[in-house]
C-alpha atoms as a PDB file:
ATOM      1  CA  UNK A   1     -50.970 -10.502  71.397  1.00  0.00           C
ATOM      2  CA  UNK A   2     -52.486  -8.644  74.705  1.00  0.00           C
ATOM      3  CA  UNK A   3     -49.615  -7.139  77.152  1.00  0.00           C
ATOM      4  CA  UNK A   4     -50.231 -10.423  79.246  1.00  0.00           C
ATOM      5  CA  UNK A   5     -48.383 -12.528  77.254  1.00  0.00           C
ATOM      6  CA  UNK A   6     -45.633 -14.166  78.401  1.00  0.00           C
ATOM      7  CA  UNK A   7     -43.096 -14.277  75.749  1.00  0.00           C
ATOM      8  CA  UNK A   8     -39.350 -15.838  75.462  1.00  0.00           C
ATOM      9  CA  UNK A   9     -38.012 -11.970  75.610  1.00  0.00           C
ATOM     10  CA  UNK A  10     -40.557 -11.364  78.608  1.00  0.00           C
ATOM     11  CA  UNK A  11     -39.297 -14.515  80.370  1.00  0.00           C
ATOM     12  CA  UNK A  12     -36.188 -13.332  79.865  1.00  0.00           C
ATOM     13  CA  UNK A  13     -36.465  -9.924  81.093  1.00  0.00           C
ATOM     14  CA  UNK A  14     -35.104  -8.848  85.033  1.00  0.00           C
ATOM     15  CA  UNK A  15     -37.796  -9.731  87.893  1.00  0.00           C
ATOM     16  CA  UNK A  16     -38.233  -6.032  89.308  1.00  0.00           C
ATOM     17  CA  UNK A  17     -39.343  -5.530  85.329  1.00  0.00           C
ATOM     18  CA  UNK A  18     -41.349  -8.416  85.247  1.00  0.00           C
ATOM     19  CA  UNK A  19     -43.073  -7.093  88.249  1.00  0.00           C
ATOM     20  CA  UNK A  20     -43.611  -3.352  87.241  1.00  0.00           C
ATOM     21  CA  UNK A  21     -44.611  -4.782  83.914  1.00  0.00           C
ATOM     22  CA  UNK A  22     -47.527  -7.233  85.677  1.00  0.00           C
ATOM     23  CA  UNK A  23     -48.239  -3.668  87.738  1.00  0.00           C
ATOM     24  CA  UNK A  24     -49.036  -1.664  84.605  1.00  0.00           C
ATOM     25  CA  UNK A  25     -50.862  -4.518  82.721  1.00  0.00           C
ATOM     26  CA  UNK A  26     -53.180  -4.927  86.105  1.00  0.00           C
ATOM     27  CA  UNK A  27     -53.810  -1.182  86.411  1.00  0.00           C
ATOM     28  CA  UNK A  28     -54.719  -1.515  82.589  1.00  0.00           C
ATOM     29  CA  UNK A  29     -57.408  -3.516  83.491  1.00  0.00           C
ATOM     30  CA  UNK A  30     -58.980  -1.271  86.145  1.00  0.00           C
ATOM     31  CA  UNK A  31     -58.442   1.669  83.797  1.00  0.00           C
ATOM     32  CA  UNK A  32     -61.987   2.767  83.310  1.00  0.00           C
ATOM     33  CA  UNK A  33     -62.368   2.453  87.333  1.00  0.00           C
ATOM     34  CA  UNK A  34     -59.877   4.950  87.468  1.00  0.00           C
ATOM     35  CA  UNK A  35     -61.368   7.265  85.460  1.00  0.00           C
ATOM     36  CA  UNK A  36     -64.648   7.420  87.376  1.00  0.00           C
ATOM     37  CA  UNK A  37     -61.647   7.618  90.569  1.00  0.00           C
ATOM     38  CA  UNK A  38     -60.520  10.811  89.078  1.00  0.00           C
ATOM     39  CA  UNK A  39     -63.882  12.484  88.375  1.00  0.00           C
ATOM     40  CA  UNK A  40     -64.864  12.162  92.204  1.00  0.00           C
ATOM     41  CA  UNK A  41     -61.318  12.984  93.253  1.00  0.00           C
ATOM     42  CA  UNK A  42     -61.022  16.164  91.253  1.00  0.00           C
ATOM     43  CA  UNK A  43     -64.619  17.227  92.180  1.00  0.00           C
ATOM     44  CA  UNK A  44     -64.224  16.361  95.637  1.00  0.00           C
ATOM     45  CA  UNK A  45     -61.047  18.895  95.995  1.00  0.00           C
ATOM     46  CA  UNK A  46     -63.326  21.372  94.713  1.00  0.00           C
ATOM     47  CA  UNK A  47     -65.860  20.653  97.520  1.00  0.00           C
ATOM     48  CA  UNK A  48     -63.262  20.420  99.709  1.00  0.00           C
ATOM     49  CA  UNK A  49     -61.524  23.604  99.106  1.00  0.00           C
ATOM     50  CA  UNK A  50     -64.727  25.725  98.987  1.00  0.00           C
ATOM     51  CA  UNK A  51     -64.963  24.211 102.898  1.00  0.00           C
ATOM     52  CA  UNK A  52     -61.941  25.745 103.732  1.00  0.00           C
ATOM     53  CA  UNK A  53     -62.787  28.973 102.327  1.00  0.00           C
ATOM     54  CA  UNK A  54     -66.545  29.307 103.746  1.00  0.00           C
ATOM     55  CA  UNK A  55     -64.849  28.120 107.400  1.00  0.00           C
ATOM     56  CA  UNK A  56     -62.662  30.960 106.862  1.00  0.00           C
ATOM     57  CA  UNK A  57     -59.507  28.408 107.320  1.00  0.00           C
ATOM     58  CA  UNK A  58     -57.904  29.495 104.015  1.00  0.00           C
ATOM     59  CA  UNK A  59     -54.674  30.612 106.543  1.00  0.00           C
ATOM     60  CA  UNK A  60     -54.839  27.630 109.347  1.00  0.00           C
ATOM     61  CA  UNK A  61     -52.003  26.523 108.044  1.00  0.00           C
ATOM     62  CA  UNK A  62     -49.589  29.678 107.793  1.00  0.00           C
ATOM     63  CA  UNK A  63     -47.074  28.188 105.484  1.00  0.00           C
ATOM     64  CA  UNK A  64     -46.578  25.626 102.608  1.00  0.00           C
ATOM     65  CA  UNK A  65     -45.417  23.187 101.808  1.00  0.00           C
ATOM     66  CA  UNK A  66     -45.216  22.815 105.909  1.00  0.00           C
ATOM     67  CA  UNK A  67     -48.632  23.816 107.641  1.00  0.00           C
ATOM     68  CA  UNK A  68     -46.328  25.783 110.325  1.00  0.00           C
ATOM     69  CA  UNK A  69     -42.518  26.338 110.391  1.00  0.00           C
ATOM     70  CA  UNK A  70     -40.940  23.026 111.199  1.00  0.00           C
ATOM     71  CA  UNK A  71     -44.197  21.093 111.449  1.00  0.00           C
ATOM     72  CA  UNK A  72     -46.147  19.637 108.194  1.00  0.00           C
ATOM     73  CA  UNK A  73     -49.305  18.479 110.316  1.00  0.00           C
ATOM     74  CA  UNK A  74     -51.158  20.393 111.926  1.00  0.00           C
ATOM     75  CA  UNK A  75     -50.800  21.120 116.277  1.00  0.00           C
ATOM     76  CA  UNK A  76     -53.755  21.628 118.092  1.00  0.00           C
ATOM     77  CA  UNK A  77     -53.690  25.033 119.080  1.00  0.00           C
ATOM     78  CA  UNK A  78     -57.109  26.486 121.381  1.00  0.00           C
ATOM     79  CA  UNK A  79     -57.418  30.174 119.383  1.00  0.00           C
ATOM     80  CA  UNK A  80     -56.458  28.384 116.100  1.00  0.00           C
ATOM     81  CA  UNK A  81     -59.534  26.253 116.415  1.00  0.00           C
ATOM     82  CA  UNK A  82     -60.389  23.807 113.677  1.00  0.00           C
ATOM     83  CA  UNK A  83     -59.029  25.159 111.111  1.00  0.00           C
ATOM     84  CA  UNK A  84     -55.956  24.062 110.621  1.00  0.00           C
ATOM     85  CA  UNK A  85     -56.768  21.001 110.387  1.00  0.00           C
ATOM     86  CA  UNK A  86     -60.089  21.921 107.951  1.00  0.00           C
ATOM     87  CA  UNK A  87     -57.079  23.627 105.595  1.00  0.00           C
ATOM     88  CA  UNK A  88     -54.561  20.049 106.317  1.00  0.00           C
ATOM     89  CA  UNK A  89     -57.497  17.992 105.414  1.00  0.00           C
ATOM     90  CA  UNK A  90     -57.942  20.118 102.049  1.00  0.00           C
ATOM     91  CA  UNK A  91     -54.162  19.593 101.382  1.00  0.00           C
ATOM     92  CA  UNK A  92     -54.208  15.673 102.201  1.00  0.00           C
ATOM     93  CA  UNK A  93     -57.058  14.896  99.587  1.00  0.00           C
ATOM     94  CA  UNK A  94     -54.492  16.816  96.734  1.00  0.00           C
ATOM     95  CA  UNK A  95     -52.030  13.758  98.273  1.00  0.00           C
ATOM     96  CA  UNK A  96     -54.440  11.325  97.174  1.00  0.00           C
ATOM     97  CA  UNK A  97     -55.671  13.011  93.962  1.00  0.00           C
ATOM     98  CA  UNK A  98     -51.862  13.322  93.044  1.00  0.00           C
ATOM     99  CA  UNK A  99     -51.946   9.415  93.564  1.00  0.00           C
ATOM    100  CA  UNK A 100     -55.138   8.963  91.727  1.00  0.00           C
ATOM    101  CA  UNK A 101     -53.916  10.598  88.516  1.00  0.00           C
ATOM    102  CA  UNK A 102     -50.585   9.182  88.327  1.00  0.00           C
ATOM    103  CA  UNK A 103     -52.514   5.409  88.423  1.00  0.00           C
ATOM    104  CA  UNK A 104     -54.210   6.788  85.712  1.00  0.00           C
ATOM    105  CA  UNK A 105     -51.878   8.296  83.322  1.00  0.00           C
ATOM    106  CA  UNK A 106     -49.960   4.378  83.966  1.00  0.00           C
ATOM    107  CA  UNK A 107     -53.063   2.375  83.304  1.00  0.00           C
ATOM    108  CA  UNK A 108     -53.806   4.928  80.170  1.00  0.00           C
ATOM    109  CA  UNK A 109     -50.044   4.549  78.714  1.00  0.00           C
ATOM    110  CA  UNK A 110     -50.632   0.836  79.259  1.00  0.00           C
ATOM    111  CA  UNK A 111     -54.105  -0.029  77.775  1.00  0.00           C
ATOM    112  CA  UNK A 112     -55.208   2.828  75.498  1.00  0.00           C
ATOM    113  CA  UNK A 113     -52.259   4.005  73.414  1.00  0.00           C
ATOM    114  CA  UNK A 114     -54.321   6.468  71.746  1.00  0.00           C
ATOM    115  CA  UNK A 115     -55.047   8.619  74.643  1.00  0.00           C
ATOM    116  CA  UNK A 116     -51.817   8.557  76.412  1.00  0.00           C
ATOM    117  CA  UNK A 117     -50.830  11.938  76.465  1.00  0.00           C
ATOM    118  CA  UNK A 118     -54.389  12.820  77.651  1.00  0.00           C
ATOM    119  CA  UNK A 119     -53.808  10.550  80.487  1.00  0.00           C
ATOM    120  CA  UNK A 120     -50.815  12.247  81.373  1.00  0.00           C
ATOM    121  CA  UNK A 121     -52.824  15.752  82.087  1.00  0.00           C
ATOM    122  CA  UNK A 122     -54.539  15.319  85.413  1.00  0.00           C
ATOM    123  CA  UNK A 123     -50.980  14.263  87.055  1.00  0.00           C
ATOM    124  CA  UNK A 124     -49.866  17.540  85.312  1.00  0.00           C
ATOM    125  CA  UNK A 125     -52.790  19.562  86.560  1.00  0.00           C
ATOM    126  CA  UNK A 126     -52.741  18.684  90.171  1.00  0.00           C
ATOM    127  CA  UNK A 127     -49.088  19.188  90.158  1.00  0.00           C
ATOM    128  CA  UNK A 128     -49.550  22.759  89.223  1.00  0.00           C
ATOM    129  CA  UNK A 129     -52.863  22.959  91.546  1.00  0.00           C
ATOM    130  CA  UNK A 130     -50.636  22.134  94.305  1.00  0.00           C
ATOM    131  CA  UNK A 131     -47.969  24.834  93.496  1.00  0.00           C
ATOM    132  CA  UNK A 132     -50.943  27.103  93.110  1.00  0.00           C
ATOM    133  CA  UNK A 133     -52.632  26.583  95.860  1.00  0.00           C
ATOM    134  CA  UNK A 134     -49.147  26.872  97.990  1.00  0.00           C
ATOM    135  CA  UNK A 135     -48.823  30.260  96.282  1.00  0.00           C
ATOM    136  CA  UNK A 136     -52.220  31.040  97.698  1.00  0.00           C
ATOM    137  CA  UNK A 137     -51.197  30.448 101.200  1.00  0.00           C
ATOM    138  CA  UNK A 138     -47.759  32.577 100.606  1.00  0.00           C
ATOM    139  CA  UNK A 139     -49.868  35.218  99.399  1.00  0.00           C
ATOM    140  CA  UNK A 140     -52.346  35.181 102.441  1.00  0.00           C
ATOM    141  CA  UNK A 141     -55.358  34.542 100.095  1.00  0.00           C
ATOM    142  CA  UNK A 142     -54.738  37.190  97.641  1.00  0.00           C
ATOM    143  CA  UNK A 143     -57.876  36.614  95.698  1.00  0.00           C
ATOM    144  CA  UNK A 144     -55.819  37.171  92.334  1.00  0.00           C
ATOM    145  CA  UNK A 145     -54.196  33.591  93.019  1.00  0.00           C
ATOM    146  CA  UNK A 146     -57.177  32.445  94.608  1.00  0.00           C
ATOM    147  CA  UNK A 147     -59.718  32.425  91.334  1.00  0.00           C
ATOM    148  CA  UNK A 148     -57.036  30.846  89.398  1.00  0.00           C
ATOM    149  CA  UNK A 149     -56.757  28.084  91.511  1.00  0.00           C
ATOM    150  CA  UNK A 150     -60.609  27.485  91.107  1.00  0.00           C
ATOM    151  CA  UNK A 151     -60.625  27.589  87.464  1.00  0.00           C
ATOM    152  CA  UNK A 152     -57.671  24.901  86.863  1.00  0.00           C
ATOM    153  CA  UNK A 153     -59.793  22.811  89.021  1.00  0.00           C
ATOM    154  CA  UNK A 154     -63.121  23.051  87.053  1.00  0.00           C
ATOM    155  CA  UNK A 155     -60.614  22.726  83.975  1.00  0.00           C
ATOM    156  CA  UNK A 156     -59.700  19.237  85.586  1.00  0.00           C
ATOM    157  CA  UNK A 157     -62.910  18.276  86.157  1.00  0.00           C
ATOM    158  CA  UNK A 158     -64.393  18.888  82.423  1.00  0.00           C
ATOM    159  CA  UNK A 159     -61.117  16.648  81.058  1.00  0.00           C
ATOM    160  CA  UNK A 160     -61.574  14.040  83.778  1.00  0.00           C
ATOM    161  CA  UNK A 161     -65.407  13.552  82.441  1.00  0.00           C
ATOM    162  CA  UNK A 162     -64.100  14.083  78.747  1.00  0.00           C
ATOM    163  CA  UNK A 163     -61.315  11.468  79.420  1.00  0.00           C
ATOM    164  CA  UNK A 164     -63.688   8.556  81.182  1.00  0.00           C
ATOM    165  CA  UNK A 165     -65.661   8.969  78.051  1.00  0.00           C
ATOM    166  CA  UNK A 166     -63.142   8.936  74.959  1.00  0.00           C
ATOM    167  CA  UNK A 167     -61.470   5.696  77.120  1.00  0.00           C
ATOM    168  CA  UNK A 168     -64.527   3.739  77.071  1.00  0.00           C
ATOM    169  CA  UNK A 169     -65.358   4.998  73.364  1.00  0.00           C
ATOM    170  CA  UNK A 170     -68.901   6.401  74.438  1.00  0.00           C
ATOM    171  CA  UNK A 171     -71.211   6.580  71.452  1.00  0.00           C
ATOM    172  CA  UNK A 172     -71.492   9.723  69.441  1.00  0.00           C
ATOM    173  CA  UNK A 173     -73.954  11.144  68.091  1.00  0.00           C
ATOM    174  CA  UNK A 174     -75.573  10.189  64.692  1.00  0.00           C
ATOM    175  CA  UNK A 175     -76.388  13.429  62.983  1.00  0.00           C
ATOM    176  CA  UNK A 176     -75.570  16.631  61.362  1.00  0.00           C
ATOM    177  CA  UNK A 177     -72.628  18.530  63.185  1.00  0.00           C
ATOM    178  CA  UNK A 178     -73.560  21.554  65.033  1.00  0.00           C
ATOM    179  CA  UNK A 179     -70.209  22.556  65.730  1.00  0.00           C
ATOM    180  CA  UNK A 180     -70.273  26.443  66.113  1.00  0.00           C
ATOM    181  CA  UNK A 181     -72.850  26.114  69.008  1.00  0.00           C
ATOM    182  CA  UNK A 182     -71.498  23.137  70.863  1.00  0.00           C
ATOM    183  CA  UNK A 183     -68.395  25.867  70.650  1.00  0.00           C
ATOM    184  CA  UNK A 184     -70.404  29.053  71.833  1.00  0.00           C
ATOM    185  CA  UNK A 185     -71.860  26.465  74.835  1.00  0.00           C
ATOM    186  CA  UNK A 186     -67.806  25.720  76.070  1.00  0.00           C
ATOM    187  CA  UNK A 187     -66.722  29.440  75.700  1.00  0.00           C
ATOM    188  CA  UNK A 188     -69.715  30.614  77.242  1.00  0.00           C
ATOM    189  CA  UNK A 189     -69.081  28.014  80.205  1.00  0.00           C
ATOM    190  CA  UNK A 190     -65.308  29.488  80.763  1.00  0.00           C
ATOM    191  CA  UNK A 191     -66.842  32.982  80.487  1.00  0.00           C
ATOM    192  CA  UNK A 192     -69.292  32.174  83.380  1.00  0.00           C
ATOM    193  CA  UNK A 193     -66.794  29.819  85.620  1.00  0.00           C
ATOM    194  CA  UNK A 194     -64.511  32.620  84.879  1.00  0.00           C
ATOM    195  CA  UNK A 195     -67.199  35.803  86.046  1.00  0.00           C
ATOM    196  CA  UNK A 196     -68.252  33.391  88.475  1.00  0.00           C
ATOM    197  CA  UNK A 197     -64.758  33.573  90.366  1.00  0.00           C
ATOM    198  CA  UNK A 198     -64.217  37.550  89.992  1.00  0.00           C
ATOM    199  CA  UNK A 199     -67.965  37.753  91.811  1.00  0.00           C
ATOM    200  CA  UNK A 200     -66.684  35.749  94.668  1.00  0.00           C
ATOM    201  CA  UNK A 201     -63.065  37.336  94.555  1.00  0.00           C
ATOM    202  CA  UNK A 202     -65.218  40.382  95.146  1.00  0.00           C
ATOM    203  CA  UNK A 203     -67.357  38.664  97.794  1.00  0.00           C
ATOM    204  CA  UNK A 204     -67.373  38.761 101.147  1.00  0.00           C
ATOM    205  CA  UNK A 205     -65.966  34.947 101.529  1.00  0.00           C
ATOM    206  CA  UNK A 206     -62.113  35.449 101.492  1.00  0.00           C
ATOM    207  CA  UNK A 207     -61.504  32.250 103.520  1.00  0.00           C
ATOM    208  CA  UNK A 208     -59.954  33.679 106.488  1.00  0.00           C
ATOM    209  CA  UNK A 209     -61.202  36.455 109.325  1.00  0.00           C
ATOM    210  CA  UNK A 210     -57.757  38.576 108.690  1.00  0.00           C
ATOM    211  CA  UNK A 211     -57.320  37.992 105.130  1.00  0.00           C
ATOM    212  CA  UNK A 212     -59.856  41.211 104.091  1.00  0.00           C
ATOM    213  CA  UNK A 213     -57.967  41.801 100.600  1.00  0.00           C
ATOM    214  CA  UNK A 214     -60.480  41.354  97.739  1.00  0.00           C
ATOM    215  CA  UNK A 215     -60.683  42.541  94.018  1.00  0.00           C
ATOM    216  CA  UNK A 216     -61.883  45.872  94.097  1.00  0.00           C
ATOM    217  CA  UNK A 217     -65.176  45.775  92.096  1.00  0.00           C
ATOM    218  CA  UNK A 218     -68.844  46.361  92.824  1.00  0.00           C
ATOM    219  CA  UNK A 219     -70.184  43.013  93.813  1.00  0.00           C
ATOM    220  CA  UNK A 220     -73.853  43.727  92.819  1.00  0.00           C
ATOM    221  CA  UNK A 221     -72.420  44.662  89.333  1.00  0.00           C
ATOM    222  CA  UNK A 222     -70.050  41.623  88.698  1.00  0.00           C
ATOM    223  CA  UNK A 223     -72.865  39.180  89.878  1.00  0.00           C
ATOM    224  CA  UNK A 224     -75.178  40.698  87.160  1.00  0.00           C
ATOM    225  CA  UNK A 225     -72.547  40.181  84.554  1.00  0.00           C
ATOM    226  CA  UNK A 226     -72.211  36.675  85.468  1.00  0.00           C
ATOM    227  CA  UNK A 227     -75.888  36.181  85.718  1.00  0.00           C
ATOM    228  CA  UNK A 228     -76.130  37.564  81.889  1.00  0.00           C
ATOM    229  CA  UNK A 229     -73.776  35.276  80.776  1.00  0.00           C
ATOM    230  CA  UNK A 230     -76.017  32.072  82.846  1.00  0.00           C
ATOM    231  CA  UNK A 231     -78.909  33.352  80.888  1.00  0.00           C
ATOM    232  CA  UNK A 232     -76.469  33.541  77.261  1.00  0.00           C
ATOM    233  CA  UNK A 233     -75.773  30.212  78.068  1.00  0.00           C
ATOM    234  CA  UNK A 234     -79.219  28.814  78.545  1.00  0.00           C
ATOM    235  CA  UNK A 235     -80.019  30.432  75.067  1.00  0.00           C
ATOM    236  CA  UNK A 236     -77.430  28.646  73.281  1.00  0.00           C
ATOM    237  CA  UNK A 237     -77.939  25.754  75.250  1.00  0.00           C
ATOM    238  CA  UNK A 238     -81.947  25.637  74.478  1.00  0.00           C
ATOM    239  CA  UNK A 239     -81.015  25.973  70.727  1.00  0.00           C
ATOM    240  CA  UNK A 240     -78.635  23.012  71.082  1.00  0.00           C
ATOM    241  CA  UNK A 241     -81.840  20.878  72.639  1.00  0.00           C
ATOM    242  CA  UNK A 242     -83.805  22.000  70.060  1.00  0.00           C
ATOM    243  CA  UNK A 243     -81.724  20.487  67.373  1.00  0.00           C
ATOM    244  CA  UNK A 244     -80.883  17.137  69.528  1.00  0.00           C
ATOM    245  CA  UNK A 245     -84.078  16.745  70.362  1.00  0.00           C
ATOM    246  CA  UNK A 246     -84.935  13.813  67.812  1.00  0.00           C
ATOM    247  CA  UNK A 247     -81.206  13.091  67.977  1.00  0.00           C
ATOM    248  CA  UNK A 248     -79.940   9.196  69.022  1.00  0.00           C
ATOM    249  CA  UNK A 249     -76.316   7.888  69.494  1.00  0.00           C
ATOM    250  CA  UNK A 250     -74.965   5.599  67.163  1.00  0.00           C
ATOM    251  CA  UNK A 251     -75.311   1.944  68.187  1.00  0.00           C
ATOM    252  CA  UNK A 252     -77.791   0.296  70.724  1.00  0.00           C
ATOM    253  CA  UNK A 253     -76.957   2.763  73.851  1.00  0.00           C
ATOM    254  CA  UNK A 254     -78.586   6.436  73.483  1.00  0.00           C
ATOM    255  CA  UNK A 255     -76.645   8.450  75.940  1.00  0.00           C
ATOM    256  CA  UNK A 256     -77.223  11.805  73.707  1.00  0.00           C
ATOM    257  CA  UNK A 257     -81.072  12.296  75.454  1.00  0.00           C
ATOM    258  CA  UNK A 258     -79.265  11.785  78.789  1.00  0.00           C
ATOM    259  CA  UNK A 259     -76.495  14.133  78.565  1.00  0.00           C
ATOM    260  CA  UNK A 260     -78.490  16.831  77.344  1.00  0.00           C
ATOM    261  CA  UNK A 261     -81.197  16.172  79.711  1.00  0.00           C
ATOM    262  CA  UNK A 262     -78.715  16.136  82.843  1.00  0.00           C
ATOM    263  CA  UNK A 263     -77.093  19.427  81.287  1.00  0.00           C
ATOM    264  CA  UNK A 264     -80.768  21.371  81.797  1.00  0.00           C
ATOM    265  CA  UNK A 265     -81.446  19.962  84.542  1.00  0.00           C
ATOM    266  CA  UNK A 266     -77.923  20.770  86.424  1.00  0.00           C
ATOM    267  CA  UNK A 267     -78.402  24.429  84.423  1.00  0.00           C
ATOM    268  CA  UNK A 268     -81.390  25.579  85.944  1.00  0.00           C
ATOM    269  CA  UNK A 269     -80.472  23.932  89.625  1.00  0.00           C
ATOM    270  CA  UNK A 270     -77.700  25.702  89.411  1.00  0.00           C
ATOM    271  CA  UNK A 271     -79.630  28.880  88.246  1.00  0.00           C
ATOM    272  CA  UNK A 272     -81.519  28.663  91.150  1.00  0.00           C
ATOM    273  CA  UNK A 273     -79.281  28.524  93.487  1.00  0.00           C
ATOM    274  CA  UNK A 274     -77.164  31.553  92.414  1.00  0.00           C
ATOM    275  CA  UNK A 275     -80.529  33.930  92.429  1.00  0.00           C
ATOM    276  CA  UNK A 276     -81.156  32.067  95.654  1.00  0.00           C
ATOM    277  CA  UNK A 277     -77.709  33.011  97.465  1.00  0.00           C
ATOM    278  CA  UNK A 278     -77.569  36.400  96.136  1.00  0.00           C
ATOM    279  CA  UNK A 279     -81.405  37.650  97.306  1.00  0.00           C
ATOM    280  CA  UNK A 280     -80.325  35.830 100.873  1.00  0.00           C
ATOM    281  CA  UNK A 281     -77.320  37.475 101.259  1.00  0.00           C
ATOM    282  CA  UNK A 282     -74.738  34.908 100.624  1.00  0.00           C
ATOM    283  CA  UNK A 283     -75.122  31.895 103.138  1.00  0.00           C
ATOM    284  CA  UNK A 284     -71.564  30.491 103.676  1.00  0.00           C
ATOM    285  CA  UNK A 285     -74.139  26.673 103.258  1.00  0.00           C
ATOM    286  CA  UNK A 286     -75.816  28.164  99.690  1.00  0.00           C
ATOM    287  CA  UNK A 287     -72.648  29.455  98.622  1.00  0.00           C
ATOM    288  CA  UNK A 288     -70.967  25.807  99.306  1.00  0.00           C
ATOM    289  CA  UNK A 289     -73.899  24.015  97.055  1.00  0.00           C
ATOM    290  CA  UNK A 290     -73.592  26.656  94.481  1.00  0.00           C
ATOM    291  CA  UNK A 291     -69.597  25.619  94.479  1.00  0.00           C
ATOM    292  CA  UNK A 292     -70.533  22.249  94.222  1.00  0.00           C
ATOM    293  CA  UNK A 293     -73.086  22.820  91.668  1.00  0.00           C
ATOM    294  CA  UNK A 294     -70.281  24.956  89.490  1.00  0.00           C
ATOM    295  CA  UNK A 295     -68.794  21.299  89.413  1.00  0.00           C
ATOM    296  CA  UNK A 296     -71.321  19.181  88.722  1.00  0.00           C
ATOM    297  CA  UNK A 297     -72.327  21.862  85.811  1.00  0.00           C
ATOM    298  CA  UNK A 298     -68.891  21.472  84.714  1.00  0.00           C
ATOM    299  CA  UNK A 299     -68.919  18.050  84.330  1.00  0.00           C
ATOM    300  CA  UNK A 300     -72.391  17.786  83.095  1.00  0.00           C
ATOM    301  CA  UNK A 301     -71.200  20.027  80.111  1.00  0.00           C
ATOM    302  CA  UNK A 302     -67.970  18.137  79.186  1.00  0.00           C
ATOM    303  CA  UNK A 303     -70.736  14.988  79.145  1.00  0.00           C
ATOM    304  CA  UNK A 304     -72.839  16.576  76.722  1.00  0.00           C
ATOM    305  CA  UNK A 305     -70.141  18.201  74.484  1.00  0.00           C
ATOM    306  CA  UNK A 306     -68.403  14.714  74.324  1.00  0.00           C
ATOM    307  CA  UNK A 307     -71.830  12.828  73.342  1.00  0.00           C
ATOM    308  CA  UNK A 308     -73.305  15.470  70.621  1.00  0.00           C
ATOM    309  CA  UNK A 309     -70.100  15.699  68.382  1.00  0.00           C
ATOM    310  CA  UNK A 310     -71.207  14.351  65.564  1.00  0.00           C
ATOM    311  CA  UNK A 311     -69.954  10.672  64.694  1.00  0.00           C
ATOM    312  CA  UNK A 312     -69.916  12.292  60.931  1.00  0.00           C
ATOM    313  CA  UNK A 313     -67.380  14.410  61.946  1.00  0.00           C
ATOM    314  CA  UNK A 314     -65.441  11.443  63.879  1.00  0.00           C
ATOM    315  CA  UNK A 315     -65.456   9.514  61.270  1.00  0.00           C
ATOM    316  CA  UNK A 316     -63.688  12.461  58.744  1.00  0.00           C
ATOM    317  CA  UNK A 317     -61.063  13.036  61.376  1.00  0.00           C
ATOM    318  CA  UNK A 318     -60.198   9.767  61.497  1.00  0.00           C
ATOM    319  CA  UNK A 319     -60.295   9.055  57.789  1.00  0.00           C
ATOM    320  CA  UNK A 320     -58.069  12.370  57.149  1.00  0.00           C
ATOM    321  CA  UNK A 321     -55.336  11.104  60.077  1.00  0.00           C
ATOM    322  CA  UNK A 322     -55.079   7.988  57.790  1.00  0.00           C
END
């Protein structure tokens, strides 16, 4: 019987329950838009914090949770500029990502039983986000707090792609399980997103004129390091194509030649964006595309390590719950 039903006991049950009841079945319904709602929404905070750092309006609003003692929008101020309200506008998408993911952990407790708890993580994540990125502003930037605050993000992003999948049960893929290196590509991914944060900690970019603190190593050197680790990850990555490459999803819809394609793709964009931003001395407008990129890499990834598990291995997993 689908959560629609109207039984006796239903009938019977108080009218503010019958109506958050109806609320929970409908949002079950629009579950899988919600999904694709939380994607954009956590990659968009990621776009839209990287503006606020580039426009150097990390501090326009001097306190949290208020943007300035006694106020919690923004007043328009001639020497502060824009950017308070660059850094309020930042802080107002987290409002709306905060109500994005708590749809979504309601319509995922409702509909898909199975992946409850995983719909519960985004509202978890943002809530944390938020404290971290209030810390950030406490701490005038320190860039300690600041590269943490990037990496949760990315982390949200690769479960919001992983999560839109698993709820609409995309296909797997039909073949022997290549496990260890669909492993090495994630680790090598944190290693780089992680690199990838000390090089700008060490960067010129601190997101605001006064806030000059950053991490006190060599810039050339950490941006080599992370460009080693790129180029570790296209090695494991071109093995992984090689072995997909006559690879299908189960069922009539091959997504497996699509994620992996995507993943190169995205890979070398990215690639070439990072050598392009370093040789032309760090454009605030290249850095802001290679941020972006970092996302869309991200996501591309969580795609592609979703699709190539191995239905063989789904299948034992399943069979050993039971």
């Amino acid at each position: 019987m689908s959560t629609t039903d109207q039984s006796p006991s239903a009938a019977s049950k108080p009218l503010p329950a019958r109506v958050l009841a109806s609320g929970a079945d409908l949002l079950g319904r629009h579950a899988r838009g919600l999904t694709i709602a939380n994607i954009l929404t956590q990659s968009g905070i990621i776009v839209t914090g990287g503006a606020v750092r580039l426009t150097g309006s990390g501090l326009g609003c001097s306190t949290w949770p208020q943007c300035e003692p006694g106020e919690f929008t923004p007043e328009l101020h001639a020497e502060a500029g824009i950017h308070p309200y660059i850094e309020f506008g930042n802080r107002t998408l987290t409002s709306v990502l905060l109500i994005v993911a708590i749809l979504l952990a309601i319509a995922v407790w409702r509909s898909r039983p199975d992946l409850r708890w995983w719909g519960l993580v985004p509202v978890l994540g943002v809530v944390a986000q938020a404290v971290l990125g209030g810390i950030t502003v406490l701490v005038e930037l320190n860039p300690l707090v600041v590269a943490p605050h990037l990496l949760l993000s990315m982390v949200l992003v690769w479960q919001a792609v992983w999560l839109a999948l698993a709820y609409r049960d995309a296909p797997r893929r039909a073949g022997a399980s290549l496990a260890p290196a669909r492993w090495a590509s994630i680790v090598l991914l944190a290693v780089l997103l992680f690199v990838g944060a000390l090089t700008t900690g060490a960067g010129p970019h601190s997101g605001d004129a006064d806030a000059t603190e950053r991490l006190a190593l060599d810039p050339a050197h950490v941006a080599k390091a992370h460009a080693m680790t790129v180029w570790a990850f296209v090695a494991v990555l071109a093995y992984l194509v090689w072995r997909l490459r006559r690879d299908r999803s189960e069922g009539d819809r091959d997504e497996v030649r699509k994620a992996w394609i995507v993943l190169v793709v995205v890979t070398f964009a990215q690639a070439a964006i990072g050598y392009t931003q370093y040789f032309t001395g760090l454009p605030e407008i290249i850095v802001g595309m290679h941020l972006l990129g970092a996302a869309i890499l991200t996501a591309a990834h969580s795609a592609f390590f979703y699709l190539t598990k191995s239905s063989r291995s789904v299948t034992t997993a399943v069979a050993s719950e039971r």
